[in-house]
C-alpha atoms as a PDB file:
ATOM      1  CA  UNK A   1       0.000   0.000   0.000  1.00  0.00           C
ATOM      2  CA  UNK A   2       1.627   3.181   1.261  1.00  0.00           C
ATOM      3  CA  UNK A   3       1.878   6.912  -0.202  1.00  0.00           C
ATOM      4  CA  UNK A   4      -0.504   5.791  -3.291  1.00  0.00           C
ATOM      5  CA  UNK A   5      -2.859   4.539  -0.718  1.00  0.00           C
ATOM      6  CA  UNK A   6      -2.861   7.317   1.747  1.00  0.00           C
ATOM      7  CA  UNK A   7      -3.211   9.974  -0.820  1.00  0.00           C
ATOM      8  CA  UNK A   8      -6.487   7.861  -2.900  1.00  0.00           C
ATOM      9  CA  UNK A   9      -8.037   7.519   1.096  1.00  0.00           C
ATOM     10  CA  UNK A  10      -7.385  11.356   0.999  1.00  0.00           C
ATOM     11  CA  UNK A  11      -9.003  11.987  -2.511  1.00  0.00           C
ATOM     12  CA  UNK A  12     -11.650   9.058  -1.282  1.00  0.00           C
ATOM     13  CA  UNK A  13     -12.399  11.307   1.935  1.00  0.00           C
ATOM     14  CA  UNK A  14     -12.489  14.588   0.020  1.00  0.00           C
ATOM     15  CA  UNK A  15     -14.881  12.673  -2.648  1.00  0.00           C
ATOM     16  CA  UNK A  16     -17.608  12.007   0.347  1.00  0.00           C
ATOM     17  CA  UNK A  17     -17.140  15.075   1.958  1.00  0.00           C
ATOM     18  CA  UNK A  18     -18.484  17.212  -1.409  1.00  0.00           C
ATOM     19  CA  UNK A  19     -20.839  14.547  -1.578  1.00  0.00           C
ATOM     20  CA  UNK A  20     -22.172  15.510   2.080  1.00  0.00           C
ATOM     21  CA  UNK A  21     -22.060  19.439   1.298  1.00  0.00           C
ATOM     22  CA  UNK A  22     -24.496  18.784  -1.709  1.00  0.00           C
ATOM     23  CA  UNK A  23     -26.792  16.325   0.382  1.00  0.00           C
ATOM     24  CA  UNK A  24     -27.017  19.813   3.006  1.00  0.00           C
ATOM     25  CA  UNK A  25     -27.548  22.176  -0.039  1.00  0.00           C
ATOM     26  CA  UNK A  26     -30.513  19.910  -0.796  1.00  0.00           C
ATOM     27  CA  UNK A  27     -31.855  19.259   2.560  1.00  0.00           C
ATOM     28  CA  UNK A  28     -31.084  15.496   1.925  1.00  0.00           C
ATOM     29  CA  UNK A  29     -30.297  14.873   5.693  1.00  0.00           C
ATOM     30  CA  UNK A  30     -31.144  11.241   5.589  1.00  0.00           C
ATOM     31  CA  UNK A  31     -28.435  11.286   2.794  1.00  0.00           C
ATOM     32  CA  UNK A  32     -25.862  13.221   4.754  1.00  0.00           C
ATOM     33  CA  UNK A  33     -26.317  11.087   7.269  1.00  0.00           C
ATOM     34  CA  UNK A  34     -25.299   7.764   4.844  1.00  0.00           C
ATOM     35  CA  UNK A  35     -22.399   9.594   4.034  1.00  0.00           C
ATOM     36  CA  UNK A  36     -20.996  10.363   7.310  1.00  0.00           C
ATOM     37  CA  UNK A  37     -20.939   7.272   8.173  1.00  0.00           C
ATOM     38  CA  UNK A  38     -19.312   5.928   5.062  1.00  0.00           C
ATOM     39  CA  UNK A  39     -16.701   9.208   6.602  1.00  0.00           C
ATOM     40  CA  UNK A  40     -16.356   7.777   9.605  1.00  0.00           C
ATOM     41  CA  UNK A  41     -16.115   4.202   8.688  1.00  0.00           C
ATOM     42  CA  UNK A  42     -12.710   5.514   6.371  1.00  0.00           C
ATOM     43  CA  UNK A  43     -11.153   7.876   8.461  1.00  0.00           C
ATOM     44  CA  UNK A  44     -11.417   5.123  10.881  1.00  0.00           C
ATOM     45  CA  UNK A  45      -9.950   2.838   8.391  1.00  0.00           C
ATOM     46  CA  UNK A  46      -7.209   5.280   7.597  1.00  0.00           C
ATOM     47  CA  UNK A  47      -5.772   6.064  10.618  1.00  0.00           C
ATOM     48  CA  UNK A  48      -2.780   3.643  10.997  1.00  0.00           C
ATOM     49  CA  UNK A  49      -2.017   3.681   7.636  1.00  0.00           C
ATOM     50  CA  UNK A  50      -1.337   7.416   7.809  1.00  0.00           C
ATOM     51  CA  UNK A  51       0.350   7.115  10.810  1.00  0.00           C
ATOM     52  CA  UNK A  52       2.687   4.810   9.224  1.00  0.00           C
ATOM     53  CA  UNK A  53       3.426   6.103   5.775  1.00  0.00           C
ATOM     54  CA  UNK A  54       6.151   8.891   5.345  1.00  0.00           C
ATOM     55  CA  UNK A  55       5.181  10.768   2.271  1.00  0.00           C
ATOM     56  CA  UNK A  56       7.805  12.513  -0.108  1.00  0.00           C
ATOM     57  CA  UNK A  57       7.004  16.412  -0.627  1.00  0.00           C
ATOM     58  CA  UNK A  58       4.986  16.121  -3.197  1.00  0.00           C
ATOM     59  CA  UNK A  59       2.300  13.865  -2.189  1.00  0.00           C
ATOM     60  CA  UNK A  60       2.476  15.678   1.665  1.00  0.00           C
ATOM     61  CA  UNK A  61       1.464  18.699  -0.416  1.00  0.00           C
ATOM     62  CA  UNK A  62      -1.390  17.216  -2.163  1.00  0.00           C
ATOM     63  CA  UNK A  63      -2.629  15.899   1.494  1.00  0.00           C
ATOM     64  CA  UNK A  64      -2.594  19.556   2.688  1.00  0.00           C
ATOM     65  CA  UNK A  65      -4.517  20.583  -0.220  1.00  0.00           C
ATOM     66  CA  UNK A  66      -6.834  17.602   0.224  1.00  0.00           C
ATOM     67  CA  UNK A  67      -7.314  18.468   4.437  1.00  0.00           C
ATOM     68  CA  UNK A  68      -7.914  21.840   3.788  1.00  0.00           C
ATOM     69  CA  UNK A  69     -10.958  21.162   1.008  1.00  0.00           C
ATOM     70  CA  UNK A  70     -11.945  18.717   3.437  1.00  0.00           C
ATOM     71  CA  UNK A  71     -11.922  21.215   6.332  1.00  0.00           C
ATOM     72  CA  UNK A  72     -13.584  23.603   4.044  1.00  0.00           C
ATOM     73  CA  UNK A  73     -16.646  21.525   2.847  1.00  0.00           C
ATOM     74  CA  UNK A  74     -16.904  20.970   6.536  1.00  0.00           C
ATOM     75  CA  UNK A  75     -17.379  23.884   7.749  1.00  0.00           C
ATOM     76  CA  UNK A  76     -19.657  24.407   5.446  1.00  0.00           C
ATOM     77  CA  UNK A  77     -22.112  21.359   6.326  1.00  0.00           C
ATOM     78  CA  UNK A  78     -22.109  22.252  10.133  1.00  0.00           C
ATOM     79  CA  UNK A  79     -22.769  26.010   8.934  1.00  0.00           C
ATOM     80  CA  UNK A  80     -25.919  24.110   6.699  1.00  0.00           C
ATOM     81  CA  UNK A  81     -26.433  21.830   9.751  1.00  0.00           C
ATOM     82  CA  UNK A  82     -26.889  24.168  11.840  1.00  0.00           C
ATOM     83  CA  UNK A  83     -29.180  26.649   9.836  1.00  0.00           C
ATOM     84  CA  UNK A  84     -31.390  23.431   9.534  1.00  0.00           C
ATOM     85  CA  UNK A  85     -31.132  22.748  13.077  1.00  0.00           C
ATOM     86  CA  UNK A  86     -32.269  26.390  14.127  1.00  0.00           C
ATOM     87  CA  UNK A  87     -35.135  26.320  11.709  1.00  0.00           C
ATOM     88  CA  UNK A  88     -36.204  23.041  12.959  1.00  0.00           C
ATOM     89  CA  UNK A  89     -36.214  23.960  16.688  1.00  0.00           C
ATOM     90  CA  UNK A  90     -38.286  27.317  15.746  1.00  0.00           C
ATOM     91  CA  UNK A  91     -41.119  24.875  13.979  1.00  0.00           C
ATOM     92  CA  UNK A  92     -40.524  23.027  17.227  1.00  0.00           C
ATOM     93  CA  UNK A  93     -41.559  25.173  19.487  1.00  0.00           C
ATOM     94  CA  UNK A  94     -43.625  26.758  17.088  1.00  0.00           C
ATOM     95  CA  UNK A  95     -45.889  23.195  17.195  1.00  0.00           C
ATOM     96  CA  UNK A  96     -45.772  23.339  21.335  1.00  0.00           C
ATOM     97  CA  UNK A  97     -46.984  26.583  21.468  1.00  0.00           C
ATOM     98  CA  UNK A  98     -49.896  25.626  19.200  1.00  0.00           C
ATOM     99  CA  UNK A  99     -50.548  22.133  21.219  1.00  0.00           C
ATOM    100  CA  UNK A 100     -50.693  24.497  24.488  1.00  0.00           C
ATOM    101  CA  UNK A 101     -53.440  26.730  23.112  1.00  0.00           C
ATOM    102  CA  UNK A 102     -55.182  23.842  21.772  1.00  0.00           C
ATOM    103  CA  UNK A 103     -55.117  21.938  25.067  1.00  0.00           C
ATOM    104  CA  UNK A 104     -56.191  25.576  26.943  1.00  0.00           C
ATOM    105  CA  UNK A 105     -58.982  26.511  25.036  1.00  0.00           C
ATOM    106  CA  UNK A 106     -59.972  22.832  23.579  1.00  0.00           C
ATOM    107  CA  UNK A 107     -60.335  22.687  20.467  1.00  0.00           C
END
């Protein structure tokens, strides 16, 4: 394996990670979701490999490049995340406020 493989888990990672950034742009959550995992499941998978793999200059280079897109797209999702998240807790409470004035003048 080595340098070839660390750099295609890179490119593999920063594949999934656009992949989850258009899922939020859609409000496909269930899909984000998928594809986290499938994240999680390969940075898991990653990890010793990377830790025991010296790359040359080059491919360290194309790594940085690859962490920071990565880094990038995922700021973006938790910024998308969390939009959803707010809007979701103001339909929330939006609902219990509604249930409450049912319930209080029965309707």
């Amino acid at each position: 394996m080595g340098a070839p493989q660390v750099i295609a888990n890179y490119e593999s990672l920063s594949a999934l990670t656009g992949q989850m950034l258009e899922a939020a742009k859609d409000g496909e959550w269930d899909q984000l979701i998928s594809i986290e995992q499938q994240c999680s499941e390969l940075v898991a998978a990653m990890k010793l490999l990377d830790a025991e793999t010296m790359l040359d200059e080059a491919a360290n280079q194309l790594k940085k490049q690859l962490i920071s897109k990565i880094l990038s797209e995922d700021a973006e999702i938790r910024k998308r995340v969390q939009t959803w998240m707010s809007q979701l807790e103001l339909s929330m409470q939006s609902n219990r406020q509604e249930q409450r004035l049912l319930h209080a003048y029965g309707a």
